[in-house]
PDB file of N, CA and C in Angstrom:
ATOM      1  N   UNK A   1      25.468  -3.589  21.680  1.00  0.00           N
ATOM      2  CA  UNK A   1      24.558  -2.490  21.944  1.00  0.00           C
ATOM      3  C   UNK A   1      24.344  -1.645  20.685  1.00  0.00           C
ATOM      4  N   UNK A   2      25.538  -1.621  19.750  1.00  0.00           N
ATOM      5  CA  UNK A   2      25.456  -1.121  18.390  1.00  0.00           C
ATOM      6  C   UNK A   2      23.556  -1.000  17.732  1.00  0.00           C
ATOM      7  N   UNK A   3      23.987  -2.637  17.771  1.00  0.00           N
ATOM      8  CA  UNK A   3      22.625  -2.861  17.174  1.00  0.00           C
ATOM      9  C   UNK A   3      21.295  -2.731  17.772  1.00  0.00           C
ATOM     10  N   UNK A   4      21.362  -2.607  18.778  1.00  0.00           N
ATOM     11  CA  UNK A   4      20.046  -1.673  19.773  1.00  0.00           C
ATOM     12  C   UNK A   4      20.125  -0.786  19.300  1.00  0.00           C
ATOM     13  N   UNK A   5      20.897   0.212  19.295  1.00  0.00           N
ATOM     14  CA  UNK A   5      20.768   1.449  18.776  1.00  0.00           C
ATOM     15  C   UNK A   5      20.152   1.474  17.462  1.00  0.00           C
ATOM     16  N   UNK A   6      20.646   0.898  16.693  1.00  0.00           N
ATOM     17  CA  UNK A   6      20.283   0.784  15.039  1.00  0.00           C
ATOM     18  C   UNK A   6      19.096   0.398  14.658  1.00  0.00           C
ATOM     19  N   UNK A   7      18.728  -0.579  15.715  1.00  0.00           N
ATOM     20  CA  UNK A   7      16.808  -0.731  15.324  1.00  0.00           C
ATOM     21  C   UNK A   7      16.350   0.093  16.196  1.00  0.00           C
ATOM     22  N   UNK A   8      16.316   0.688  17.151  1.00  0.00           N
ATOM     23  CA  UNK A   8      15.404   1.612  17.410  1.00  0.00           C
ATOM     24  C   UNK A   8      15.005   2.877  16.701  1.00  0.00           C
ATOM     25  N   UNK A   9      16.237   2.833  16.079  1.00  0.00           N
ATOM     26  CA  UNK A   9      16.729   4.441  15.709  1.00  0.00           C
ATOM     27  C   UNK A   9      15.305   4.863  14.124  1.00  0.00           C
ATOM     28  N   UNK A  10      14.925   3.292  14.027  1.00  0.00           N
ATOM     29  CA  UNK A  10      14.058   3.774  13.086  1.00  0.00           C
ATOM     30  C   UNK A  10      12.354   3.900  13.686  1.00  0.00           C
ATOM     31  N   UNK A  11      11.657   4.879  13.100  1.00  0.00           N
ATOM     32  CA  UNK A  11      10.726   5.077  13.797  1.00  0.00           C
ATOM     33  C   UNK A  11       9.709   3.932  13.486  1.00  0.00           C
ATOM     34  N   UNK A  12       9.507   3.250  12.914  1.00  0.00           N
ATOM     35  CA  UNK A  12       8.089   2.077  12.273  1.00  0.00           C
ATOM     36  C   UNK A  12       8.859   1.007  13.416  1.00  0.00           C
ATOM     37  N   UNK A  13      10.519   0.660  13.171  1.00  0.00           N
ATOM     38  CA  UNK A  13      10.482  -0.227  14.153  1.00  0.00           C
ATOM     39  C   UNK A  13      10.028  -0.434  15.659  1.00  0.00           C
ATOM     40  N   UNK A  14      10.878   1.276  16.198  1.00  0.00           N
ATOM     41  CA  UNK A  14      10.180   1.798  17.588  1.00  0.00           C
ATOM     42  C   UNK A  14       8.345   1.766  17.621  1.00  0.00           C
ATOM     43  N   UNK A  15       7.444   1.726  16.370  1.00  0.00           N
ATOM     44  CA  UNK A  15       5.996   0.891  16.444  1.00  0.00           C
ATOM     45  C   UNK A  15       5.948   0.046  16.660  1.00  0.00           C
ATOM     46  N   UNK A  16       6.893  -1.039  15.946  1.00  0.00           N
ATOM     47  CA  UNK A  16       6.046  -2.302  16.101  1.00  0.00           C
ATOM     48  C   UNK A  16       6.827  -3.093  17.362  1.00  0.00           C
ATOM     49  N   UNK A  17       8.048  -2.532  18.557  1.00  0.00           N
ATOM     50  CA  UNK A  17       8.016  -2.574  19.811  1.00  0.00           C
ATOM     51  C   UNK A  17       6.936  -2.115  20.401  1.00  0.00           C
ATOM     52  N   UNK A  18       6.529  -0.936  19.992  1.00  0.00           N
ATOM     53  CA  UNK A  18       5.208  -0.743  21.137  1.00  0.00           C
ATOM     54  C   UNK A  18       4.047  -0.905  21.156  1.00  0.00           C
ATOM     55  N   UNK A  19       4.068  -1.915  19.781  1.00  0.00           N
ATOM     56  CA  UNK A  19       3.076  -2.938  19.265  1.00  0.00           C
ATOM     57  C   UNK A  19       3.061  -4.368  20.638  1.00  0.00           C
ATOM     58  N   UNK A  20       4.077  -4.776  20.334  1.00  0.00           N
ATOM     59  CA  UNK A  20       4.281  -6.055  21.074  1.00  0.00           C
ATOM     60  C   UNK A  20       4.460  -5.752  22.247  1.00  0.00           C
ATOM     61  N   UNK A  21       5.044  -4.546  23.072  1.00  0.00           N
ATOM     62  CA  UNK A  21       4.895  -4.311  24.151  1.00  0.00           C
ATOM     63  C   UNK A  21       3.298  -4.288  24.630  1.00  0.00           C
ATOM     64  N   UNK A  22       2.507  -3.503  23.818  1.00  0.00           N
ATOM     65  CA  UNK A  22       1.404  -3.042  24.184  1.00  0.00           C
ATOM     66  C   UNK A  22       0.123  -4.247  24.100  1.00  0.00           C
ATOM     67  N   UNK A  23       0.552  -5.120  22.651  1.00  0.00           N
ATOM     68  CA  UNK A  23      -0.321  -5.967  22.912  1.00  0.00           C
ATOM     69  C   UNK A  23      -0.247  -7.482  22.673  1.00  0.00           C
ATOM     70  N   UNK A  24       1.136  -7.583  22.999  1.00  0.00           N
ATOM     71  CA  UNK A  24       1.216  -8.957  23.526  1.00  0.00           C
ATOM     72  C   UNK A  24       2.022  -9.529  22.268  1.00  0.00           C
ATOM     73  N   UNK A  25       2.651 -10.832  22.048  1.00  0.00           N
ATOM     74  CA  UNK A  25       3.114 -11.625  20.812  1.00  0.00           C
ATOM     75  C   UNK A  25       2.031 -11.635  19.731  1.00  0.00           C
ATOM     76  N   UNK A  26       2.527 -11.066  18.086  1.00  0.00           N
ATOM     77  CA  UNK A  26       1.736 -10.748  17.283  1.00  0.00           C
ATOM     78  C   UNK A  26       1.977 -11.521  16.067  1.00  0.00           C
ATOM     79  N   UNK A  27       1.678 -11.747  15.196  1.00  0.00           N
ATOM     80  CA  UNK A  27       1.606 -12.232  13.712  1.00  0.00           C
ATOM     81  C   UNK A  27       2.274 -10.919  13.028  1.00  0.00           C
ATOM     82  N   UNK A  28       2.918 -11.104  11.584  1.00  0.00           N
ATOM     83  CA  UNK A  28       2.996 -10.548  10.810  1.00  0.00           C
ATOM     84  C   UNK A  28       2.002  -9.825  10.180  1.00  0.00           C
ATOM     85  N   UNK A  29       0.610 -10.192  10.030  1.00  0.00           N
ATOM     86  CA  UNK A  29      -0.401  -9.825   9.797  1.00  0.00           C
ATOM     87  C   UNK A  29      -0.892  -8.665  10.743  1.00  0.00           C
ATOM     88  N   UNK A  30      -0.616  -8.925  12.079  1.00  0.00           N
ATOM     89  CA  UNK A  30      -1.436  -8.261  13.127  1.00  0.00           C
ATOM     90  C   UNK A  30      -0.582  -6.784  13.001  1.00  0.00           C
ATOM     91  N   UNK A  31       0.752  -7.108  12.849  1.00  0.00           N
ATOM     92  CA  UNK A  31       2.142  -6.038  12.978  1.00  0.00           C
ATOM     93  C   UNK A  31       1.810  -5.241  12.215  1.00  0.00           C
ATOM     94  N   UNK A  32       1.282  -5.291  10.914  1.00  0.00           N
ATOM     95  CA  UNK A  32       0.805  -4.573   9.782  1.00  0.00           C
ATOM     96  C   UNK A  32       0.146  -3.957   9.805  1.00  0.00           C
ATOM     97  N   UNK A  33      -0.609  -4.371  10.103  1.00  0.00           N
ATOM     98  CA  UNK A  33      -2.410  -3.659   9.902  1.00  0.00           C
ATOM     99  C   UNK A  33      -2.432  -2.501  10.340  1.00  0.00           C
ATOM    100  N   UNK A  34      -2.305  -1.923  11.213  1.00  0.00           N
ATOM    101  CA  UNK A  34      -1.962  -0.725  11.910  1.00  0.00           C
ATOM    102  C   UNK A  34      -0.767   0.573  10.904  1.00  0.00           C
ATOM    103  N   UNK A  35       0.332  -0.151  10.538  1.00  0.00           N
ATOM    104  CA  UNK A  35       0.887   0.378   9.717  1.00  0.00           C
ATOM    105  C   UNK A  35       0.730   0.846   8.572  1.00  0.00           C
ATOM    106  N   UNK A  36       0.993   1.901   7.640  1.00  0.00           N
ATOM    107  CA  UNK A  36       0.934   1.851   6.182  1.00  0.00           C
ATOM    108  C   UNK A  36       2.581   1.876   5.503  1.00  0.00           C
ATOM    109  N   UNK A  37       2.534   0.255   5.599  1.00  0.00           N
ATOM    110  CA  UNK A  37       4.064  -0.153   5.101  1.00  0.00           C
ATOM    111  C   UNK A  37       3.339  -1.737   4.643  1.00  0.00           C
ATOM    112  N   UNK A  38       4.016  -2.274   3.707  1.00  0.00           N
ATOM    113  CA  UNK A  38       3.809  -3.663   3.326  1.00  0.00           C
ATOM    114  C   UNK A  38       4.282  -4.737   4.405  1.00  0.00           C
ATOM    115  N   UNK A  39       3.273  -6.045   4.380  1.00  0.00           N
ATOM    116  CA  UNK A  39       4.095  -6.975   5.425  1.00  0.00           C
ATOM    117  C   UNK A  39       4.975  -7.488   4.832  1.00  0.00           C
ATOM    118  N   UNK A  40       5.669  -7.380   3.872  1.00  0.00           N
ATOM    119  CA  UNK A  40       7.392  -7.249   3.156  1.00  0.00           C
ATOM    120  C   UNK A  40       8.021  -6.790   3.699  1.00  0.00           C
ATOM    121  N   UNK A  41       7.517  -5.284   4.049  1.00  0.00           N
ATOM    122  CA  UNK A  41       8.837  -3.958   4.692  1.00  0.00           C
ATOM    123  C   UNK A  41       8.447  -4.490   6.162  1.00  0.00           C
ATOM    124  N   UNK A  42       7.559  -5.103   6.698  1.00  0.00           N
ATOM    125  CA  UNK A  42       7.466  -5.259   8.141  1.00  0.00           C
ATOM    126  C   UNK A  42       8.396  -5.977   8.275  1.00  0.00           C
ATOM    127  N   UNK A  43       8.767  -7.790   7.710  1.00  0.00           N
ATOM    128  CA  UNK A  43       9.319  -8.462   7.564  1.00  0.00           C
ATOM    129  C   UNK A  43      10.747  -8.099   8.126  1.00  0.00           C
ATOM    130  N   UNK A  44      11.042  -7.093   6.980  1.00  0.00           N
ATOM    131  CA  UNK A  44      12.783  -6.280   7.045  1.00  0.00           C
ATOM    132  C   UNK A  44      12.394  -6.000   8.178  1.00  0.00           C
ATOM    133  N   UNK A  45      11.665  -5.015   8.853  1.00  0.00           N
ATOM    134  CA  UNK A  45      12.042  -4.653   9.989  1.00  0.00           C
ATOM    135  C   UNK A  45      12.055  -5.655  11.399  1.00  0.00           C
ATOM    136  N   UNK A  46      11.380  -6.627  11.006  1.00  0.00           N
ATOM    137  CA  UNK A  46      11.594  -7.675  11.861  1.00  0.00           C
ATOM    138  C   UNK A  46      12.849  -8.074  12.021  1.00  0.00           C
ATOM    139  N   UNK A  47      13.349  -8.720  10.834  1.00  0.00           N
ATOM    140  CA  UNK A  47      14.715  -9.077  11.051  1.00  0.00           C
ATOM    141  C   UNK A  47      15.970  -8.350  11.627  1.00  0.00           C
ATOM    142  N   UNK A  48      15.721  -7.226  11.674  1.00  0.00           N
ATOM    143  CA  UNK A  48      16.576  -6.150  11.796  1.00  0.00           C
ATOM    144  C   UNK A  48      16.492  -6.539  13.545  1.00  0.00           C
ATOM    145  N   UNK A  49      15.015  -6.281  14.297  1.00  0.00           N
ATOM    146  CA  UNK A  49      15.110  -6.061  15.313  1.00  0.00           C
ATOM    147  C   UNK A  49      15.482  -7.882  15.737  1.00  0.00           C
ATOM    148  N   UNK A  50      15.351  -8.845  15.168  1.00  0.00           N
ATOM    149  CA  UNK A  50      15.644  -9.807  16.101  1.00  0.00           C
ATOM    150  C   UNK A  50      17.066 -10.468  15.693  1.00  0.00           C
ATOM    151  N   UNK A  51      17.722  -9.766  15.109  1.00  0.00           N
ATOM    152  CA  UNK A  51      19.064  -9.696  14.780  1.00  0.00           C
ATOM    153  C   UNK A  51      19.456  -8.811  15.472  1.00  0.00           C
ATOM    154  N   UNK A  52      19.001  -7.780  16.551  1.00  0.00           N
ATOM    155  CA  UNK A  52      19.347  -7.091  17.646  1.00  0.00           C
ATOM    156  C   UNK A  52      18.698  -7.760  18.836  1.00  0.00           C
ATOM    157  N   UNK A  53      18.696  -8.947  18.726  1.00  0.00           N
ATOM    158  CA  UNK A  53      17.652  -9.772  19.810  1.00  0.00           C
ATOM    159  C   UNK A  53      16.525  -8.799  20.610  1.00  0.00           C
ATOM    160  N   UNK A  54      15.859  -8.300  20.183  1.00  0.00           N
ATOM    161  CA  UNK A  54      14.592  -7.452  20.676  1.00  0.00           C
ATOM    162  C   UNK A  54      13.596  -8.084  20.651  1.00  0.00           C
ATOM    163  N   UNK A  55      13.487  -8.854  19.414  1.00  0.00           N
ATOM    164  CA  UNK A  55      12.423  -9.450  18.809  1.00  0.00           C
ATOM    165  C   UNK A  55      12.491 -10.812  19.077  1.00  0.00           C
ATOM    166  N   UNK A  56      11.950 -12.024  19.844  1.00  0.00           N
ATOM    167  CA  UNK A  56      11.846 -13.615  18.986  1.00  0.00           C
ATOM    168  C   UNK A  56      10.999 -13.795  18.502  1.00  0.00           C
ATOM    169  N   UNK A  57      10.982 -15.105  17.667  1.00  0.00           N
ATOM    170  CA  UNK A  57       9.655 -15.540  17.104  1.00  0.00           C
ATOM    171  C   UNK A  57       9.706 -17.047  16.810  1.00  0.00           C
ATOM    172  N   UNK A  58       8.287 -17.576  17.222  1.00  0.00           N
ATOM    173  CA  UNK A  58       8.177 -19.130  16.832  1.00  0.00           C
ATOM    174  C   UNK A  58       7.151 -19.273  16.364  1.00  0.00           C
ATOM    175  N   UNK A  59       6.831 -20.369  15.530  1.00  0.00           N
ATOM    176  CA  UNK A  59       5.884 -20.430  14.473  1.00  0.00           C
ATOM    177  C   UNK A  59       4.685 -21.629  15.370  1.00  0.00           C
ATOM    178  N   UNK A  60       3.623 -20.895  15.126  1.00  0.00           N
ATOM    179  CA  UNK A  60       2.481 -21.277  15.299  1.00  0.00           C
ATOM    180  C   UNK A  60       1.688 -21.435  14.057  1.00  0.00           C
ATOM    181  N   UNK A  61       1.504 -23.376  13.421  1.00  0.00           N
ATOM    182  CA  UNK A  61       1.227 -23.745  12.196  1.00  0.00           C
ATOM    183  C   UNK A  61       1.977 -22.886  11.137  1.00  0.00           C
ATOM    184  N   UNK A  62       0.741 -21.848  10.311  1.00  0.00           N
ATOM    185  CA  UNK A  62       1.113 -21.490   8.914  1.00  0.00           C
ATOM    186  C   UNK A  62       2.475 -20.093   9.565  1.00  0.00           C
ATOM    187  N   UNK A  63       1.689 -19.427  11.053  1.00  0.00           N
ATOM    188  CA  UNK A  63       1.903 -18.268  11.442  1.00  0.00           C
ATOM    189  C   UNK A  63       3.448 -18.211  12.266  1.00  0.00           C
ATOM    190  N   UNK A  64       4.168 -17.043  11.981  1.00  0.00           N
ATOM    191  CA  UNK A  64       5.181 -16.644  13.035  1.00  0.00           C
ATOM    192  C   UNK A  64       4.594 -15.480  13.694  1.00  0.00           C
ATOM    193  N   UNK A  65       4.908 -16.158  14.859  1.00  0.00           N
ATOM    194  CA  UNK A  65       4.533 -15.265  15.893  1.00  0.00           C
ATOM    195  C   UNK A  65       5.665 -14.563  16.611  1.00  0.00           C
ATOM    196  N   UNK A  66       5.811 -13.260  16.466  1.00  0.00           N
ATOM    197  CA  UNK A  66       6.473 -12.593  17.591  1.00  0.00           C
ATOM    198  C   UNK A  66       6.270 -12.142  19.033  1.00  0.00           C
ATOM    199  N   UNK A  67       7.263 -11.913  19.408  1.00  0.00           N
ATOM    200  CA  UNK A  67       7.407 -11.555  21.094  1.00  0.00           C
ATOM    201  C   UNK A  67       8.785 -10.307  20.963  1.00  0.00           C
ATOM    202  N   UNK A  68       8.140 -10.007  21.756  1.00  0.00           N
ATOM    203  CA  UNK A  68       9.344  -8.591  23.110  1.00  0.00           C
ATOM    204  C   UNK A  68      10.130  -9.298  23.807  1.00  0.00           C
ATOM    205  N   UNK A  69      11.803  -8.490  23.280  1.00  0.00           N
ATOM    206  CA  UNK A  69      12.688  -9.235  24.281  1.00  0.00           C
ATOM    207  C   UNK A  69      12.724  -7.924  24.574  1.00  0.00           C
ATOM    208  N   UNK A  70      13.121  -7.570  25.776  1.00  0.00           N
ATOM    209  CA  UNK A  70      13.036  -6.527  26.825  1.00  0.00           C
ATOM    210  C   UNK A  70      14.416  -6.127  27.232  1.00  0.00           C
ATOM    211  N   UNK A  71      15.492  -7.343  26.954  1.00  0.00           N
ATOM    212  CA  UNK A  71      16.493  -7.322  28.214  1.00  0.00           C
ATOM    213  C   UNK A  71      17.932  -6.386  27.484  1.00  0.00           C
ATOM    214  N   UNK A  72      17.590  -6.523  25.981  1.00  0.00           N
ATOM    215  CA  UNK A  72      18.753  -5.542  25.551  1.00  0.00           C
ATOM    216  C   UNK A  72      18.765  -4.347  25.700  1.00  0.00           C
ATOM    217  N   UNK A  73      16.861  -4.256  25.876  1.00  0.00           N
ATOM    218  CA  UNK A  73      17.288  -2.238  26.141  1.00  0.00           C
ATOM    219  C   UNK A  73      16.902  -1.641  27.541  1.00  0.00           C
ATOM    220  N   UNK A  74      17.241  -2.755  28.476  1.00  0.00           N
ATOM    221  CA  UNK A  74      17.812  -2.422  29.676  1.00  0.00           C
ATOM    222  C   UNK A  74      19.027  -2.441  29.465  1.00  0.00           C
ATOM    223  N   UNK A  75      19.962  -3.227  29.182  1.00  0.00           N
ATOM    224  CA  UNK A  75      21.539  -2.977  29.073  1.00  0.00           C
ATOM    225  C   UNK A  75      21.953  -1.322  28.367  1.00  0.00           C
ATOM    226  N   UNK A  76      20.721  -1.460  27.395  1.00  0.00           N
ATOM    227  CA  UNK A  76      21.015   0.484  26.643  1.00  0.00           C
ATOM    228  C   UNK A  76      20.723   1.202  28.447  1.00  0.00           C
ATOM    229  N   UNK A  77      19.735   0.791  29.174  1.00  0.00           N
ATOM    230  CA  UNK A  77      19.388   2.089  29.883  1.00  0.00           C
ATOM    231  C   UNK A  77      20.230   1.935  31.043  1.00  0.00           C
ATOM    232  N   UNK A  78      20.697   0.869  31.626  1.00  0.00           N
ATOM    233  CA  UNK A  78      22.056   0.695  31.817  1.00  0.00           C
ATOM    234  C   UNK A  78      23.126   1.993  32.142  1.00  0.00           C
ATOM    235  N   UNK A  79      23.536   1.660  30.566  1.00  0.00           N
ATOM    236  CA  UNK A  79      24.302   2.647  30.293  1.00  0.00           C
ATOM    237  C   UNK A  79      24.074   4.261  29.848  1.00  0.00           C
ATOM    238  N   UNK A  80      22.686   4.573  30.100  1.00  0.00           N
ATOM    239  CA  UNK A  80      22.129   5.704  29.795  1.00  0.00           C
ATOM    240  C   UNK A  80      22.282   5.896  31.509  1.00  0.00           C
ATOM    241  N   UNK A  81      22.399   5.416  32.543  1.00  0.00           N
ATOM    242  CA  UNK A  81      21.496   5.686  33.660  1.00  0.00           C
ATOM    243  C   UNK A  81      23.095   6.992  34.121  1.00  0.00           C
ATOM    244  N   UNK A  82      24.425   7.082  34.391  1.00  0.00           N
ATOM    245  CA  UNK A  82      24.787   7.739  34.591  1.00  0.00           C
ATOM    246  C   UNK A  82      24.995   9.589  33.851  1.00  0.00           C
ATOM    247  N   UNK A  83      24.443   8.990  32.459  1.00  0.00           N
ATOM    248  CA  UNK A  83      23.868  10.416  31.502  1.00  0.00           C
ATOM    249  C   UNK A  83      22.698  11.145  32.387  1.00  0.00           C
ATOM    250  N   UNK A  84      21.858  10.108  32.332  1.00  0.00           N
ATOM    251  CA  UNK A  84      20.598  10.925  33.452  1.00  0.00           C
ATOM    252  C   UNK A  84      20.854  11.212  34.615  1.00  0.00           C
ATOM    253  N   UNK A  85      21.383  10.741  35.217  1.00  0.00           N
ATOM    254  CA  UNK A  85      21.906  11.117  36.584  1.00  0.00           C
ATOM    255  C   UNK A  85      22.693  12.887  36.644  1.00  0.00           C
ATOM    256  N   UNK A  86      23.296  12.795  35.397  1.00  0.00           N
ATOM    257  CA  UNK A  86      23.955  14.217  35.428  1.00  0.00           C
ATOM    258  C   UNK A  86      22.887  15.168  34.864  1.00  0.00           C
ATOM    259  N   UNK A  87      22.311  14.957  34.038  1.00  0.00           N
ATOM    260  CA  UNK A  87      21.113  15.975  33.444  1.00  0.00           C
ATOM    261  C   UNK A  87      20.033  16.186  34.543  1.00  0.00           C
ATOM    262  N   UNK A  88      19.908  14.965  35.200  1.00  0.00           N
ATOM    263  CA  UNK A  88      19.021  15.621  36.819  1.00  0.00           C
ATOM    264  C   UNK A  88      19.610  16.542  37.672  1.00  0.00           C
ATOM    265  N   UNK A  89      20.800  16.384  37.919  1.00  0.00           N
ATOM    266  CA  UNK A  89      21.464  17.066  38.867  1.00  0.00           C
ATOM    267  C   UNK A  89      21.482  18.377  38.507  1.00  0.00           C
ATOM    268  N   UNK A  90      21.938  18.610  37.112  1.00  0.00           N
ATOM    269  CA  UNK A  90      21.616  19.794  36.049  1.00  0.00           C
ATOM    270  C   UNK A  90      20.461  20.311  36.283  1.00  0.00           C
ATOM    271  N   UNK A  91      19.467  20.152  36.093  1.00  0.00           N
ATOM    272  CA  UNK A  91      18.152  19.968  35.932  1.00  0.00           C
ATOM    273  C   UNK A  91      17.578  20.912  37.328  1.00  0.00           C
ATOM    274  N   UNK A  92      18.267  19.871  38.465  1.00  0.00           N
ATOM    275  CA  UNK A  92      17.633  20.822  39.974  1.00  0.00           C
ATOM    276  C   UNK A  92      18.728  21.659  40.004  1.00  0.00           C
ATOM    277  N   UNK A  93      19.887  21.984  39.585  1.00  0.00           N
ATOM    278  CA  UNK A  93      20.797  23.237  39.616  1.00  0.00           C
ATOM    279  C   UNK A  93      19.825  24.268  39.232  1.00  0.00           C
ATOM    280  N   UNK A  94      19.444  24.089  37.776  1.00  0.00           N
ATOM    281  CA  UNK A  94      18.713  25.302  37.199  1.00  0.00           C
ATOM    282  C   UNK A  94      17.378  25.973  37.829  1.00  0.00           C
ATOM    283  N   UNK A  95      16.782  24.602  38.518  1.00  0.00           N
ATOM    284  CA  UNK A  95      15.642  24.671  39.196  1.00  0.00           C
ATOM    285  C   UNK A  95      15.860  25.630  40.136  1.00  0.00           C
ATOM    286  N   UNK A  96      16.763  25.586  41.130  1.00  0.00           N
ATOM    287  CA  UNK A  96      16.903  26.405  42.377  1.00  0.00           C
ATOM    288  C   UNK A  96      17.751  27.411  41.868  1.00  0.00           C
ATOM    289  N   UNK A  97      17.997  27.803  41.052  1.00  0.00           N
ATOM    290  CA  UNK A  97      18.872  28.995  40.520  1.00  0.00           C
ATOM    291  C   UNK A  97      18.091  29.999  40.210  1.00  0.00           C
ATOM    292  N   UNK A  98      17.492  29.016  39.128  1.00  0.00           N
ATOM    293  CA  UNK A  98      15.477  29.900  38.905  1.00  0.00           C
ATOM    294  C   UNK A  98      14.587  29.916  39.999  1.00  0.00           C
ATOM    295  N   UNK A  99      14.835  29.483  40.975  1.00  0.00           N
ATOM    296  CA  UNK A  99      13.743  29.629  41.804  1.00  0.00           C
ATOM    297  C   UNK A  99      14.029  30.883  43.316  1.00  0.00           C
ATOM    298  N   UNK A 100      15.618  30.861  42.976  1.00  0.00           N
ATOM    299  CA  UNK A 100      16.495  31.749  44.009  1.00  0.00           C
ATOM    300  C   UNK A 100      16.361  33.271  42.804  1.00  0.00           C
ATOM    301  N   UNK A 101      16.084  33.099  41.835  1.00  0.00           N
ATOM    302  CA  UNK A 101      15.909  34.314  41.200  1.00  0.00           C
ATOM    303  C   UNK A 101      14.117  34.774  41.467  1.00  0.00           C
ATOM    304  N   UNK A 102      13.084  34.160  41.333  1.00  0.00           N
ATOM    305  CA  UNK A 102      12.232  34.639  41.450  1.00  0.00           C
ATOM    306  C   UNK A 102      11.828  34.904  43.270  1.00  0.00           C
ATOM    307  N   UNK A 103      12.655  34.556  43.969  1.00  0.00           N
ATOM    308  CA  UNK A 103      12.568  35.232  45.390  1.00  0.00           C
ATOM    309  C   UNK A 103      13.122  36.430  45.272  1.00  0.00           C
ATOM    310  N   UNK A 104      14.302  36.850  44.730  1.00  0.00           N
ATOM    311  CA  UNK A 104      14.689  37.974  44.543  1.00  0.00           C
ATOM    312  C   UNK A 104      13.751  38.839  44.108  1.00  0.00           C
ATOM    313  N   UNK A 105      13.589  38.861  42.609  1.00  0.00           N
ATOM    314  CA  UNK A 105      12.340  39.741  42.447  1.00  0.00           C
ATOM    315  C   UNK A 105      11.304  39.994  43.267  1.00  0.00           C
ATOM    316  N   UNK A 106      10.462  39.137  44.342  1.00  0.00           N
ATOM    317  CA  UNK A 106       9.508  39.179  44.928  1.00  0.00           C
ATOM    318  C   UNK A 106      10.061  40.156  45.994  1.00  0.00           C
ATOM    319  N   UNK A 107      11.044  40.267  46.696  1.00  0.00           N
ATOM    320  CA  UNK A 107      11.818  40.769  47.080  1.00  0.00           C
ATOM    321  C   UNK A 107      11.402  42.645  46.882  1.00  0.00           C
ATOM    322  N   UNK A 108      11.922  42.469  45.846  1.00  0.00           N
ATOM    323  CA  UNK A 108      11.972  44.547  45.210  1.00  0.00           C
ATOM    324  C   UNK A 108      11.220  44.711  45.319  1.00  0.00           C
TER     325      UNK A 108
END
């Protein structure tokens, strides 16, 4: 999970997930274009993410094509899901605390 963390954590990579999320298995070329980074530095960031298995890729002729692996950062949310669970609970504490205060005032 280390390494989930470590490629997301950069912001161009968290693009070019919501590149491939958004529009499907892409080229190196396609990953770019959108960016202002070289398809060199895309490259690095490729490897990064499919060395965190996020990313695969198989070559179509000259082209590698990437894809979205999905399933490691469910295992992150996974383990995020009992964090959220307490920040909700938090969350409607404050809600009805604040909301038991503005009856009061209405109140006076």
């Amino acid at each position: 999970m280390i390494d989930v963390f470590h490629a997301v954590a950069d912001p161009t990579r968290r693009l070019i997930l919501s590149s491939l999320r958004e529009r499907g298995p892409l080229s190196v070329t396609a990953l770019s274009a959108p960016l202002p980074i070289s398809r060199q530095a895309v490259t690095k960031h490729l490897d990064i993410l499919e060395a965190a298995r996020l990313v695969g890729r198989a070559t179509r002729g000259r082209e590698r094509i990437h894809h979205l692996h999905s399933e490691p950062l469910r295992a992150v949310e996974d383990w995020l899901a009992p964090y959220r669970a307490a920040w909700d609970g938090r969350l409607a504490g404050l809600r009805t605390h604040l909301d038991e205060g503005e009856d009061e005032r209405a109140d006076d």
